[in-house]
N, C-alpha and C. Protein backbone atom coordinates (compact mmCIF):
# COMPACT_ATOMS: atom_id res chain seq x y z
N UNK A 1 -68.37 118.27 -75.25
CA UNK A 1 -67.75 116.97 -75.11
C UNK A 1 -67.03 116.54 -76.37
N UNK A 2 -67.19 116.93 -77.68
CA UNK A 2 -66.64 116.66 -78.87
C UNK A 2 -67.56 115.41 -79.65
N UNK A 3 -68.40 115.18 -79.07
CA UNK A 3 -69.05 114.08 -79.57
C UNK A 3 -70.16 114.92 -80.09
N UNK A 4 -70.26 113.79 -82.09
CA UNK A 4 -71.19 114.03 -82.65
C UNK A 4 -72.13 113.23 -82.39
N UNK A 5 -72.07 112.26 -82.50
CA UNK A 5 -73.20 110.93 -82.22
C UNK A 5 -72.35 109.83 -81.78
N UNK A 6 -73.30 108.94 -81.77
CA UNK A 6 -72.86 107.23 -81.28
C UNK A 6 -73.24 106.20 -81.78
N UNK A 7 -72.13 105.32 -82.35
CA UNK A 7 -72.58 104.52 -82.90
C UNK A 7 -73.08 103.28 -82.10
N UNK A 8 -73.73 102.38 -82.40
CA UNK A 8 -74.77 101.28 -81.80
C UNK A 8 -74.41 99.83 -82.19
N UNK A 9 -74.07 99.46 -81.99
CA UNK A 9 -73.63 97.94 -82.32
C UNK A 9 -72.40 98.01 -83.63
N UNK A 10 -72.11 96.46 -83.90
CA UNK A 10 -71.53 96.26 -85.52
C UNK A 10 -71.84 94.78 -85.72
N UNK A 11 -71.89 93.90 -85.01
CA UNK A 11 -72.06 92.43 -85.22
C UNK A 11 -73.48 92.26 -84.74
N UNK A 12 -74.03 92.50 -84.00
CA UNK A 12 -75.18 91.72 -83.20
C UNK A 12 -76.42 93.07 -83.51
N UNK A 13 -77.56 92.36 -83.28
CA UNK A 13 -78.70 93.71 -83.55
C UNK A 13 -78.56 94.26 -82.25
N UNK A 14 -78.76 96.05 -82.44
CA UNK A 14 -78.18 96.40 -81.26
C UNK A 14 -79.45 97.41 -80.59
N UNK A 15 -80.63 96.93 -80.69
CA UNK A 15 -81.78 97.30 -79.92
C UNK A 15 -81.66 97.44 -78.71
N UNK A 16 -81.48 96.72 -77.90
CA UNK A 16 -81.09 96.87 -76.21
C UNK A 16 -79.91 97.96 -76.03
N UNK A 17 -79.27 97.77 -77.32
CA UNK A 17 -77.94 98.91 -76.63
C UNK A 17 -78.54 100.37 -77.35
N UNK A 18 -79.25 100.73 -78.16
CA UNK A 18 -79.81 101.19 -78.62
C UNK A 18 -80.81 102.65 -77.79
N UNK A 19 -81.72 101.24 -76.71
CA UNK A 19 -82.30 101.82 -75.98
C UNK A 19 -81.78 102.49 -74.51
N UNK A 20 -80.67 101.87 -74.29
CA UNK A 20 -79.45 102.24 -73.32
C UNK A 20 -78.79 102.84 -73.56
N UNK A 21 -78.25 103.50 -74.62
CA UNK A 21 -77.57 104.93 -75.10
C UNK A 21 -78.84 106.06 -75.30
N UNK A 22 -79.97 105.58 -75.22
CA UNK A 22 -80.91 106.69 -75.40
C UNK A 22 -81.19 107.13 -73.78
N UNK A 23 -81.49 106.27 -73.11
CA UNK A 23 -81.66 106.25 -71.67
C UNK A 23 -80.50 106.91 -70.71
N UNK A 24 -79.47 106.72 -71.39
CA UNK A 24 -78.22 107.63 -70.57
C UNK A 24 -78.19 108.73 -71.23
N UNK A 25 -78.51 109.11 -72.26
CA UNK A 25 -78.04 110.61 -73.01
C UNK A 25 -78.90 111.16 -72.79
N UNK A 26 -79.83 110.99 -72.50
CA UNK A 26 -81.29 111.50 -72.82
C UNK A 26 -81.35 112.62 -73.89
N UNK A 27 -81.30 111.51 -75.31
CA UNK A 27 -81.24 111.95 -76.73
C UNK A 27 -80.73 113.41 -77.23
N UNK A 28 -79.16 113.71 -76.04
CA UNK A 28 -78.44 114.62 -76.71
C UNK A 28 -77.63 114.45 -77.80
N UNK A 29 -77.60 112.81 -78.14
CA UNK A 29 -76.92 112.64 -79.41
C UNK A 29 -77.49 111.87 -80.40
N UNK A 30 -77.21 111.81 -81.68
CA UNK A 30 -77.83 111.17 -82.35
C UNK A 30 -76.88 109.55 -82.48
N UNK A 31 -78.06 108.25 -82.80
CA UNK A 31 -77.68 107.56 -82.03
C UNK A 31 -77.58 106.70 -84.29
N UNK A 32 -76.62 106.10 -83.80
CA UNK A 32 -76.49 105.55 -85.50
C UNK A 32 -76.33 103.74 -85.11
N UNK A 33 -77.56 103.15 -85.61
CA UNK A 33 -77.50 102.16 -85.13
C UNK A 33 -77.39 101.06 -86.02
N UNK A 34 -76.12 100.43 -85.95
CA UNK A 34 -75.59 99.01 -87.36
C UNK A 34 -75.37 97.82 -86.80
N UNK A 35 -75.26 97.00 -87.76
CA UNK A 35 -75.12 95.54 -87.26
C UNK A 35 -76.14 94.84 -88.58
N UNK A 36 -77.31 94.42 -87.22
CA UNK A 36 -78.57 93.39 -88.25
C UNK A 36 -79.55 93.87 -88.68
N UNK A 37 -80.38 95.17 -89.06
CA UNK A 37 -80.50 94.92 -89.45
C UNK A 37 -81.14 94.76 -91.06
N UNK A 38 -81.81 93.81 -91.21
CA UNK A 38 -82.11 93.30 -92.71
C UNK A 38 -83.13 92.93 -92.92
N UNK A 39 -84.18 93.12 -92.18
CA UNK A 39 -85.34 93.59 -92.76
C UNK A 39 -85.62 95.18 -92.69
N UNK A 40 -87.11 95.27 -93.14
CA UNK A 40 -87.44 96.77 -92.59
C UNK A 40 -88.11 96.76 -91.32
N UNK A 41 -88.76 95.37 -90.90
CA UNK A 41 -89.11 95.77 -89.44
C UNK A 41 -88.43 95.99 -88.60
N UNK A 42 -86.92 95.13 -89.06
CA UNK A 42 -85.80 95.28 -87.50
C UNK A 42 -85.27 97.20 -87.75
N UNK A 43 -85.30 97.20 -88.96
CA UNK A 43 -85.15 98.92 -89.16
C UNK A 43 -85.86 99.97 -88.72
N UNK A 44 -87.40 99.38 -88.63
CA UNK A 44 -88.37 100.41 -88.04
C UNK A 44 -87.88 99.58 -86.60
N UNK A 45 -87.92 99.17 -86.45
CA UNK A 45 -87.74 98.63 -84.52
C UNK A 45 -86.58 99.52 -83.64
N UNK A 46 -85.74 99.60 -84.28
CA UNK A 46 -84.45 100.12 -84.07
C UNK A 46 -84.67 102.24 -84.02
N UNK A 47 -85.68 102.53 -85.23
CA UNK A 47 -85.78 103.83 -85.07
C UNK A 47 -86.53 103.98 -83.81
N UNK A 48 -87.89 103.18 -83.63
CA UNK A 48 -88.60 103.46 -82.65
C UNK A 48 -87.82 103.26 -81.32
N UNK A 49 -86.88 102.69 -81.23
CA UNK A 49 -86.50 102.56 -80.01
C UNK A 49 -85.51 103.75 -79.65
N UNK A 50 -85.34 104.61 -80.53
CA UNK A 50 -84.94 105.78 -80.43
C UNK A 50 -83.25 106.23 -81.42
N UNK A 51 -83.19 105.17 -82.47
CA UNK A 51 -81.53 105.26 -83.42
C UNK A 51 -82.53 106.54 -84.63
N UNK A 52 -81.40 107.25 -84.27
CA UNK A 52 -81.60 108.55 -85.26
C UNK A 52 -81.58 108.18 -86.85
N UNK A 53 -80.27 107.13 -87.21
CA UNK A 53 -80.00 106.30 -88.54
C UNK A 53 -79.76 104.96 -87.95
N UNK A 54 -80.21 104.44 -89.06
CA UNK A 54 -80.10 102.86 -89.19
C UNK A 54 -79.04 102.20 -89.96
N UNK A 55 -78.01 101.77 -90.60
CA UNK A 55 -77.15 100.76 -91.21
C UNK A 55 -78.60 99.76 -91.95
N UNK A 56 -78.96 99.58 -93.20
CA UNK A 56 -79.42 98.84 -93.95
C UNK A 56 -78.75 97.56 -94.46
N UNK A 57 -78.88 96.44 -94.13
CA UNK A 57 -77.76 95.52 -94.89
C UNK A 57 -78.27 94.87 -96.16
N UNK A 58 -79.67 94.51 -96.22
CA UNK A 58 -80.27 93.75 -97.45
C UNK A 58 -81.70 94.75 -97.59
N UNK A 59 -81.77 94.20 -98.48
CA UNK A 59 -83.44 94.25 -99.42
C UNK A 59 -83.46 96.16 -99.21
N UNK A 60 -82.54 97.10 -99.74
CA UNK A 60 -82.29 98.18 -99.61
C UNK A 60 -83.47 98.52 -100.31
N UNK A 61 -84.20 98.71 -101.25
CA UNK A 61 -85.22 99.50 -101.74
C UNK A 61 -86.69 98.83 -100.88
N UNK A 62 -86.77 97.90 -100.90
CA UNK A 62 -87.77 97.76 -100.05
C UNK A 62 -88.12 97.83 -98.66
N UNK A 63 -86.66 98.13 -98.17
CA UNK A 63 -86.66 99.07 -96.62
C UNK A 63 -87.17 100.19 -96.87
N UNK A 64 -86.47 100.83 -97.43
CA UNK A 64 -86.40 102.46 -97.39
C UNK A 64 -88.44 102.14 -97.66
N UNK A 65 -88.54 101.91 -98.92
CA UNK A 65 -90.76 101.63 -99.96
C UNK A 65 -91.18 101.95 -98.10
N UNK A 66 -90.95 100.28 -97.04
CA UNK A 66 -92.05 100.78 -96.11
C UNK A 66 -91.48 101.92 -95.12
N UNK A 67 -89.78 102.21 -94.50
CA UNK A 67 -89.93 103.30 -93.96
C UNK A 67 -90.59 104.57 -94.05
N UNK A 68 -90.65 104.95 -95.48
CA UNK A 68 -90.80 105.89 -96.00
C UNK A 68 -92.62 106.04 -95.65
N UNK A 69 -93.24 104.84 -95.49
CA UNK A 69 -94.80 104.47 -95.81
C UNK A 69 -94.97 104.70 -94.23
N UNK A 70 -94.03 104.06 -93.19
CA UNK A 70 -94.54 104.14 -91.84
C UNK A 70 -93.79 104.74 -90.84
N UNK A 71 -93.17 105.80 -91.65
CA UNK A 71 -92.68 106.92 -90.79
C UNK A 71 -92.86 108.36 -90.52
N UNK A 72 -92.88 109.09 -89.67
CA UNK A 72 -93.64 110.17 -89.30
C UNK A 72 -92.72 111.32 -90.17
């Protein structure tokens, strides 16, 4: 198909669309998901819901401290 991945939002947190590009592909692509957000929970929320990468907007070192702490 020529497609590397897909990107996931740009303005709005894009969890719902997130989980709806995972649900139609059934995770043949990797899913890159930007917008909101800016904490690390909306960052871990967003992986678990199946975004391969996340877009970080604030508090960059202390995202990454707990991803790094509560990810597999």
């Amino acid at each position: 198909s020529g497609v590397d991945g897909i990107i996931a939002g740009c303005e709005a947190y894009p969890l719902e669309l997130v989980r709806t590009i995972l649900s139609i592909t059934k995770g043949r692509y990797p899913i890159i998901a930007c917008g909101s957000a800016d904490t690390a929970e909306k960052a871990m929320e967003l992986m678990n819901a199946g975004a391969n990468l996340v877009q970080i907007k604030k508090h960059f070192r202390k995202t990454v401290k707990y991803l790094s702490k509560n990810t597999k």
